[in-house]
Protein backbone atom coordinates (compact mmCIF):
# COMPACT_ATOMS: atom_id res chain seq x y z
CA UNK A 1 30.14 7.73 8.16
CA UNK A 2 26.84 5.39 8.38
CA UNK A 3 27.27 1.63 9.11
CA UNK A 4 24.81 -0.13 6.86
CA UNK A 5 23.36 -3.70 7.08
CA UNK A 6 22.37 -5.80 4.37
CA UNK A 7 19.14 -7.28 4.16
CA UNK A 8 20.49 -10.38 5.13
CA UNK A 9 21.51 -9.19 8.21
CA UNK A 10 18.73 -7.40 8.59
CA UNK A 11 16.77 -10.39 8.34
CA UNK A 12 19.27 -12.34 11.11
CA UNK A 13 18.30 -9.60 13.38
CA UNK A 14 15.05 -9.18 13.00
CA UNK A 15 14.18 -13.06 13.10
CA UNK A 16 12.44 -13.10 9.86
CA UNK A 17 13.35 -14.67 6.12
CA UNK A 18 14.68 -12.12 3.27
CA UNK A 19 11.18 -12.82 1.72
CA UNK A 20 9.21 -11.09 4.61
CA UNK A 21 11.29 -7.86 4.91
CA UNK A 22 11.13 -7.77 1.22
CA UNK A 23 7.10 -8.16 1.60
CA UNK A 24 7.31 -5.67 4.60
CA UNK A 25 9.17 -3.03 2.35
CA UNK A 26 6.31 -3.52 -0.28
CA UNK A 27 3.86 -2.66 2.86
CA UNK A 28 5.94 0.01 3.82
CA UNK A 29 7.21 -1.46 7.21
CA UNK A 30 10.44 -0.74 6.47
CA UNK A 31 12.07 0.91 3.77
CA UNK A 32 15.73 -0.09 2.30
CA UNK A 33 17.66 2.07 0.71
CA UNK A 34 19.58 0.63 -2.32
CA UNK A 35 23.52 0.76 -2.51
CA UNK A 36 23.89 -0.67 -6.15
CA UNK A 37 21.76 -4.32 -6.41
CA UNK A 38 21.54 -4.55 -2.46
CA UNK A 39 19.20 -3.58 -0.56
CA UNK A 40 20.80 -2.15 3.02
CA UNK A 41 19.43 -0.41 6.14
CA UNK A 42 21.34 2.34 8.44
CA UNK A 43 22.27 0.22 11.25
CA UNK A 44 20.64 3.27 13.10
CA UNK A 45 17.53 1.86 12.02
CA UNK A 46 17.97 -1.44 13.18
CA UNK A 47 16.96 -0.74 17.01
CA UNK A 48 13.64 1.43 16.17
CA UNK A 49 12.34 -1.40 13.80
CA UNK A 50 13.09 -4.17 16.24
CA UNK A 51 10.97 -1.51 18.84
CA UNK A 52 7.86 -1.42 16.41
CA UNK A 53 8.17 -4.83 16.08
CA UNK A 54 8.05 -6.00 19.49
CA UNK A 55 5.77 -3.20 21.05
CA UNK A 56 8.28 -1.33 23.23
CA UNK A 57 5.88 1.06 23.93
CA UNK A 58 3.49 -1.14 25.81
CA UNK A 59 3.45 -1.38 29.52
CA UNK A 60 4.56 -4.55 31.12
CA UNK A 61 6.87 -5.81 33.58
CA UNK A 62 8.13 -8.46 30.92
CA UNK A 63 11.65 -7.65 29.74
CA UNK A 64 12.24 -10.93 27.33
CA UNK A 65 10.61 -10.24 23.80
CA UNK A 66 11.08 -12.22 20.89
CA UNK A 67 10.22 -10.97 17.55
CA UNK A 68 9.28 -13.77 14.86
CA UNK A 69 7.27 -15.40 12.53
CA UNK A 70 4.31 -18.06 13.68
CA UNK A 71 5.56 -21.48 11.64
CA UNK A 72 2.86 -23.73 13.46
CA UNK A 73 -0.28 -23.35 15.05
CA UNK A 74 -2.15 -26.56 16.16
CA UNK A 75 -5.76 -25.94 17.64
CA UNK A 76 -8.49 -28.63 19.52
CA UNK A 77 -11.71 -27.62 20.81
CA UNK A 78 -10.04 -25.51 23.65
CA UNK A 79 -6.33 -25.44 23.77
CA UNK A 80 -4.11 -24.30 20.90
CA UNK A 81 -0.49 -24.77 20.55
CA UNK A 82 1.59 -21.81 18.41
CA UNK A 83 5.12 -22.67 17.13
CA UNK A 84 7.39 -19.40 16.43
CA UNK A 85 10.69 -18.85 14.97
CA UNK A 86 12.45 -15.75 16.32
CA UNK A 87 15.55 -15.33 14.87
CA UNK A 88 17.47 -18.54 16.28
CA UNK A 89 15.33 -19.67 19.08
CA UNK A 90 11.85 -21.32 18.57
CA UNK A 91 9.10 -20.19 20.81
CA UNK A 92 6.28 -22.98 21.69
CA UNK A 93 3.21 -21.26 23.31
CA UNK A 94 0.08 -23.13 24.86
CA UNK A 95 -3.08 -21.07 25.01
CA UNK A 96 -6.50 -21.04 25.02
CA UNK A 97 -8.14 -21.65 21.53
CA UNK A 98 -9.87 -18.56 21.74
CA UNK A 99 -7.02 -16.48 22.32
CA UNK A 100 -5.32 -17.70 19.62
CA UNK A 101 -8.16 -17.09 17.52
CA UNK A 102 -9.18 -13.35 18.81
CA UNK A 103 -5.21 -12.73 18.11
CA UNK A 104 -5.32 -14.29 14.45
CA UNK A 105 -2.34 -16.46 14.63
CA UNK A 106 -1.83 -18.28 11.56
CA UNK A 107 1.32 -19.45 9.72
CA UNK A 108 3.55 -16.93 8.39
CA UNK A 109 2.15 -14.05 10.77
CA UNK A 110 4.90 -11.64 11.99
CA UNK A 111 4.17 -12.06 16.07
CA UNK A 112 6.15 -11.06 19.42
CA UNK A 113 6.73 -13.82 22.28
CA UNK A 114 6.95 -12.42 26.01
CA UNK A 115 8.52 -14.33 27.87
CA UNK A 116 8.13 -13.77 32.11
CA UNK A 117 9.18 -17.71 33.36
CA UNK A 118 9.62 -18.27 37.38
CA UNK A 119 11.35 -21.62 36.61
CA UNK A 120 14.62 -22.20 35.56
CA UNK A 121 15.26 -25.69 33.90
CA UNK A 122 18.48 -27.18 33.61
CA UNK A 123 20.05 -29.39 31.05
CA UNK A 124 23.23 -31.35 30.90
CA UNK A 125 22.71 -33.47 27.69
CA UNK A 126 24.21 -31.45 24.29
CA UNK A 127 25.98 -29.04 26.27
């Protein structure tokens, strides 16, 4: 018997709001099937939508990706700072203006962070 996830969950997973898979279902991103007034997934699904979401196909030797929604993007003459919510982490990039502008980052745009970090920093405050 299929496991099925509810949009809501869906949405947990995914690191988006209700609203966007809802708007991504009207695109035909994703399609829900409907178990009486809810909207639900195969859990099945779940792993091949988080792949087309977060490019698993491309080549790189970066293993942390973090699919989300842009929530902030500050830009100056040159630098431009992009603010990301991916599920419960927030992402903070710093990049070049025109990057950000060639990739069309602007609030509410679905996005994927890749993460490949050589420093570890530590933390004993809130732990």
């Amino acid at each position: 018997m299929a496991t099925y996830l509810r949009i809501g969950e869906v949405a947990q997973a995914v690191g988006v709001s209700v609203d966007t898979l809802r708007r991504w279902e009207a695109e035909g991103k994703v399609t829900f099937e409907r178990r009486g007034s809810q909207r639900v997934l195969r859990a099945d699904e779940l792993a091949p939508l988080l792949a087309s979401l977060a490019g698993a196909s491309s080549t790189s030797s970066a293993r942390n990706r973090f699919a989300g929604i842009v929530v902030a993007v500050k830009r100056d003459e040159v630098m431009a700072q992009v603010e990301m919510a991916c599920g419960d982490f927030r992402v903070v990039s710093l990049m070049s203006r025109d990057a950000c502008d060639e990739l069309g980052l602007e609030v509410g745009k679905p996005a994927v962070a890749v993460v490949k970090a050589t420093t570890v920093i530590v933390e004993t405050d809130g732990v």
